[in-house]
Protein backbone atom coordinates (compact mmCIF):
# COMPACT_ATOMS: atom_id res chain seq x y z
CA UNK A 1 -86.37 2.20 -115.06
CA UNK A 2 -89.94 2.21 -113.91
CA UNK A 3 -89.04 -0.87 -111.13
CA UNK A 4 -87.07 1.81 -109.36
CA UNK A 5 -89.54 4.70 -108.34
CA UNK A 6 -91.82 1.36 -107.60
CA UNK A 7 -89.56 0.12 -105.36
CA UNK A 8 -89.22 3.58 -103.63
CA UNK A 9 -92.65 3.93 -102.92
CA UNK A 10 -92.41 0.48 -101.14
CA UNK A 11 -89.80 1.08 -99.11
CA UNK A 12 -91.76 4.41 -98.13
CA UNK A 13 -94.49 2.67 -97.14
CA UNK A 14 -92.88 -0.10 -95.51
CA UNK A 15 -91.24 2.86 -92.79
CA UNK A 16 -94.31 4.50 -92.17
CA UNK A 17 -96.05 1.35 -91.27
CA UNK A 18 -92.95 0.74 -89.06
CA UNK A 19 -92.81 4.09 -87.06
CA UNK A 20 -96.76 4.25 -86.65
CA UNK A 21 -96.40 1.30 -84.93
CA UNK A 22 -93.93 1.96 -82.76
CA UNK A 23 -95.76 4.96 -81.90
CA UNK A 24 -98.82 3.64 -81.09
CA UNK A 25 -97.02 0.76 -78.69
CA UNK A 26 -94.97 3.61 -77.29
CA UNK A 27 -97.72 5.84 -76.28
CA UNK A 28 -100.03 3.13 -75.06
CA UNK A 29 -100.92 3.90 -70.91
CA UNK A 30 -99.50 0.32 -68.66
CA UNK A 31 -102.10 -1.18 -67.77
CA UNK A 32 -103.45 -0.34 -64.51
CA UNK A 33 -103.52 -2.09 -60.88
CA UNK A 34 -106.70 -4.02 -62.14
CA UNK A 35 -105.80 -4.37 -65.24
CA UNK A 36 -102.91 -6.39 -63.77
CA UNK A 37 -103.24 -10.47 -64.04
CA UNK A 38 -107.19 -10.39 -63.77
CA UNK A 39 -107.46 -14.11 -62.73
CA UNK A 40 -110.31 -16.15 -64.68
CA UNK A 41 -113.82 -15.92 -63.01
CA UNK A 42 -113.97 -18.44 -59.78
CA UNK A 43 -110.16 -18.28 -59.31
CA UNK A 44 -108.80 -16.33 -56.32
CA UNK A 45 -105.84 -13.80 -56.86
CA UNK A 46 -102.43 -15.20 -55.51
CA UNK A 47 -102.41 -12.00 -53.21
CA UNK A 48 -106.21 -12.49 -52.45
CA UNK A 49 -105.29 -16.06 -51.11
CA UNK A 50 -102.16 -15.00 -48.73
CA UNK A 51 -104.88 -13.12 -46.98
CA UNK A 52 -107.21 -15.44 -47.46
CA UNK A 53 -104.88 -17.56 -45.31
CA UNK A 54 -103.72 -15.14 -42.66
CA UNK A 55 -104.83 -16.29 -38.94
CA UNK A 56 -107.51 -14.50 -38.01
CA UNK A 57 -106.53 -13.10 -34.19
CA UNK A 58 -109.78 -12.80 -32.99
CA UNK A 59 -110.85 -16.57 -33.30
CA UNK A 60 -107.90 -17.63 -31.16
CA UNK A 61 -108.95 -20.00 -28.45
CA UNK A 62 -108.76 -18.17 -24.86
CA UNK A 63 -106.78 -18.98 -22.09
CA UNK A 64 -107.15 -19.41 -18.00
CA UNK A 65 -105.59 -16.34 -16.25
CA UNK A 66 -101.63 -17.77 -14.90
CA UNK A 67 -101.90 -19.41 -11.68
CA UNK A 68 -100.00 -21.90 -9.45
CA UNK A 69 -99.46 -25.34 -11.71
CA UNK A 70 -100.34 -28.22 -9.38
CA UNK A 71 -100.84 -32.07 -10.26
CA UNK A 72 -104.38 -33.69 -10.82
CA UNK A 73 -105.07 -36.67 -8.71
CA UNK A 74 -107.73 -39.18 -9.69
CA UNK A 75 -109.55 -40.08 -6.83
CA UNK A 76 -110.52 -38.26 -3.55
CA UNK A 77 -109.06 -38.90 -0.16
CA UNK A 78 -111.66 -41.20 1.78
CA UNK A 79 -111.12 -38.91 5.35
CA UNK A 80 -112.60 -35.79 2.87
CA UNK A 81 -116.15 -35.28 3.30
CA UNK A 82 -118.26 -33.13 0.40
CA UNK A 83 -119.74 -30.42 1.13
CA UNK A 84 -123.23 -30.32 0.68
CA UNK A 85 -123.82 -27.36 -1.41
CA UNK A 86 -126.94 -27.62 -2.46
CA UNK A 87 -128.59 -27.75 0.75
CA UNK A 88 -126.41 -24.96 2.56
CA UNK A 89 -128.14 -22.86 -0.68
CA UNK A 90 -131.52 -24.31 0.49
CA UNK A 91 -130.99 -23.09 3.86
CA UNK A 92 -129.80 -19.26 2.73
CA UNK A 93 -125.84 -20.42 3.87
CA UNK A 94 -124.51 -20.61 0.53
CA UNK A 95 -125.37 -19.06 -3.06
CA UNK A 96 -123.69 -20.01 -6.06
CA UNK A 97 -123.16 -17.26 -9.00
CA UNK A 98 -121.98 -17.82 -12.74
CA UNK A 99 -122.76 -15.36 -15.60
CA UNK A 100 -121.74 -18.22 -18.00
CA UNK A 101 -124.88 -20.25 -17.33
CA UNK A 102 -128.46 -20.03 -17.01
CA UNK A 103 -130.71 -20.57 -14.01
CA UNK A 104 -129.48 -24.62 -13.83
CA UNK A 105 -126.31 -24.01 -12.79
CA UNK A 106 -127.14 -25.51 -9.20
CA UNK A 107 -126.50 -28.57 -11.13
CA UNK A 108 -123.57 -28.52 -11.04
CA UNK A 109 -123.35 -29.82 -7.47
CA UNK A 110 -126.09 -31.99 -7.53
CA UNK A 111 -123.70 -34.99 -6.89
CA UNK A 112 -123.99 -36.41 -10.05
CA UNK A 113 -122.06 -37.31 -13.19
CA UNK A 114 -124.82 -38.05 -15.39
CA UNK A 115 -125.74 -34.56 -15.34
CA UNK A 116 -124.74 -32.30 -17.59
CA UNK A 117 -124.83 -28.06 -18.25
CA UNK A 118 -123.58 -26.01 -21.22
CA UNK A 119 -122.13 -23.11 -20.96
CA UNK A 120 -123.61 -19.64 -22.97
CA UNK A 121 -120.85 -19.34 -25.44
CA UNK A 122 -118.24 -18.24 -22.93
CA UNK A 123 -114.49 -20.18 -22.39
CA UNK A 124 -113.58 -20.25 -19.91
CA UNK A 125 -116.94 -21.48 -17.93
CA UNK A 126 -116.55 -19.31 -14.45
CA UNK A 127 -118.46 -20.03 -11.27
CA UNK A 128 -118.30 -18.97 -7.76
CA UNK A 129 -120.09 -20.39 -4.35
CA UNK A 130 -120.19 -17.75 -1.54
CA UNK A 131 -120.83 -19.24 2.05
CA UNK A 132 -121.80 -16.94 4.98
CA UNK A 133 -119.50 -19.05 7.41
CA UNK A 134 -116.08 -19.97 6.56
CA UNK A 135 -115.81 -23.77 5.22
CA UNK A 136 -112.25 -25.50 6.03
CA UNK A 137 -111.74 -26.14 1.98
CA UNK A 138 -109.47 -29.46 1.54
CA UNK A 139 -110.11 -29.70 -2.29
CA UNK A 140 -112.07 -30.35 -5.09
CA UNK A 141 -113.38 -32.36 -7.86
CA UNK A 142 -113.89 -31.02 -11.70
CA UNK A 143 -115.49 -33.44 -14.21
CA UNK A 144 -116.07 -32.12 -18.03
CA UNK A 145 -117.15 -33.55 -20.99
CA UNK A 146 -116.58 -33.39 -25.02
CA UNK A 147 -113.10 -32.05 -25.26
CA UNK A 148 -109.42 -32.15 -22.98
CA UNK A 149 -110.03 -29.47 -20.74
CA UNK A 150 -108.15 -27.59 -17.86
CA UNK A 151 -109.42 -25.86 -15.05
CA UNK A 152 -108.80 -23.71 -12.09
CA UNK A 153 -109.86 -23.21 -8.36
CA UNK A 154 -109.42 -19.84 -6.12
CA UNK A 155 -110.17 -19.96 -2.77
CA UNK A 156 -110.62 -16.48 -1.32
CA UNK A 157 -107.65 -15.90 0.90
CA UNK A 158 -105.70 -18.61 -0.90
CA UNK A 159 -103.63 -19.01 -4.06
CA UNK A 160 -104.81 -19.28 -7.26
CA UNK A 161 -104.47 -23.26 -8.33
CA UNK A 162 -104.77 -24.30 -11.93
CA UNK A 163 -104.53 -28.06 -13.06
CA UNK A 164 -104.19 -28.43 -17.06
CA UNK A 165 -104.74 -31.26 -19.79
CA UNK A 166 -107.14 -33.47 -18.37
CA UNK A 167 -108.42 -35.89 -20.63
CA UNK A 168 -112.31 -35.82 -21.62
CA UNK A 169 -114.42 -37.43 -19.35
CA UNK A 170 -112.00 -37.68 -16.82
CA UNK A 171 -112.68 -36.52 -13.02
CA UNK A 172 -109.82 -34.04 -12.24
CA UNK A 173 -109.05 -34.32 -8.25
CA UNK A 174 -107.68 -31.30 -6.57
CA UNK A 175 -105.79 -31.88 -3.16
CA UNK A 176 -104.97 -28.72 -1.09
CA UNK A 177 -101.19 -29.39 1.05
CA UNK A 178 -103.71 -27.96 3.63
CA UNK A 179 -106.89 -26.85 4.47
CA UNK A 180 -108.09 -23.22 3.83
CA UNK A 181 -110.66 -21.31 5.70
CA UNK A 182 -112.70 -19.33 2.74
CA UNK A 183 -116.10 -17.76 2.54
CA UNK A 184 -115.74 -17.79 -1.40
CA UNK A 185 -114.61 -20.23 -3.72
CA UNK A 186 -113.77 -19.26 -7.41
CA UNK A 187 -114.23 -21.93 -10.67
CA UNK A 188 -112.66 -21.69 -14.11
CA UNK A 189 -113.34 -24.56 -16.82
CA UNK A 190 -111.71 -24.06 -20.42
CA UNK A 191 -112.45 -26.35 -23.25
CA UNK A 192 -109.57 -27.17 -24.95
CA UNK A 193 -110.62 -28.93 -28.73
CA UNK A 194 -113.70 -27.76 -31.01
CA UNK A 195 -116.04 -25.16 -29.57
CA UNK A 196 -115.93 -22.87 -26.89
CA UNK A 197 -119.19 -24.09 -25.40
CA UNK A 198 -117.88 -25.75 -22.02
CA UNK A 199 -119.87 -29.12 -20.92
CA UNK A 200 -119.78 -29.60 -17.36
CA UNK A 201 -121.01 -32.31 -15.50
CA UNK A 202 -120.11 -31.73 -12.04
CA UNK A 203 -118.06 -29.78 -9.29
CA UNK A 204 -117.60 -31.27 -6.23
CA UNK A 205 -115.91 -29.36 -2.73
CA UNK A 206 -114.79 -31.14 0.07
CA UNK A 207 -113.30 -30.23 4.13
């Protein structure tokens, strides 16, 4: 007789414990949006990583400006003669321009190879040589170091040329169908691999 009330009072209990539980998980907030899958300390969030891994736009590599595609040769016709551009800028006929580089830029067509001129950061590497009398422009020559490179040439009154994928290293011979009278010719070098400091080791124009 006294097993039964006993076994009342058990079963009592039993349901209490069973509905206070199921309260308390019931009325427990979700966790929140940082609650959620905190990753262990020096581990990166799935969702932190796919934008982790997103290209960044800004570091893309820049490009020439579209011109007329034409073929590099690799050596220059022996009729062409080079035009002397450092001395025409000795004798106030001829002034060469570039924001890219500093005050060595001259350089550039000091009829050398072994020389060599960095640019300030920018890609392309642009430089222009103004004459005051018109030269009969038959082509030119583009040498650049320490990655592929490609590379353009404007002549004022005349198309925009471009020339791409020359190897490091490699001269890069342009050859005009015809000559050109211009006051102003326009240069464009882009570096291609690594950096986007362009090495230049010479420019060379020839009538």
């Amino acid at each position: 007789m006294r097993t039964r009330p006993l076994a009342l009072i058990l079963v009592s209990l039993f349901s209490l414990a069973s509905v206070a539980c199921d309260y308390e998980f019931k009325d427990e907030p979700p966790p929140s949006a940082e609650e959620q899958e905190v990753p262990p300390e020096g581990e990166v969030a799935p969702e932190e990583e796919e934008e982790e891994a997103k290209p960044d736009p800004s570091g893309d590599r820049p490009e020439l400006a579209p011109g007329k595609l034409v073929a590099s040769n690799e050596s220059v016709p022996k009729d062409f003669k080079r035009v002397n551009v450092l001395d025409l800028v000795a004798a106030g006929k001829a002034t060469i321009d570039s924001s890219s580089v500093g005050g060595d830029k001259h350089e550039f067509f000091d009829g050398s190879d072994e020389s060599l001129m960095r640019s300030d950061g920018i890609n392309p590497l642009k430089i222009t040589i103004s004459f005051t009398e018109p030269i009969k422009l038959r082509g030119a020559r583009v040498l650049s170091t320490y990655s592929d490179y490609n590379w353009s040439m404007t002549p004022e009154g005349g198309e925009r040329l471009v020339i791409e994928s020359i190897p490091e290293g490699v001269s890069s011979v342009l050859i005009l169908p015809a000559p050109v009278p211009t006051k102003k010719i326009s240069f464009e070098v882009l570096r291609k691999t690594r950096d986007n400091f362009v090495h230049l080791n010479e420019i060379e124009v020839f009538e």
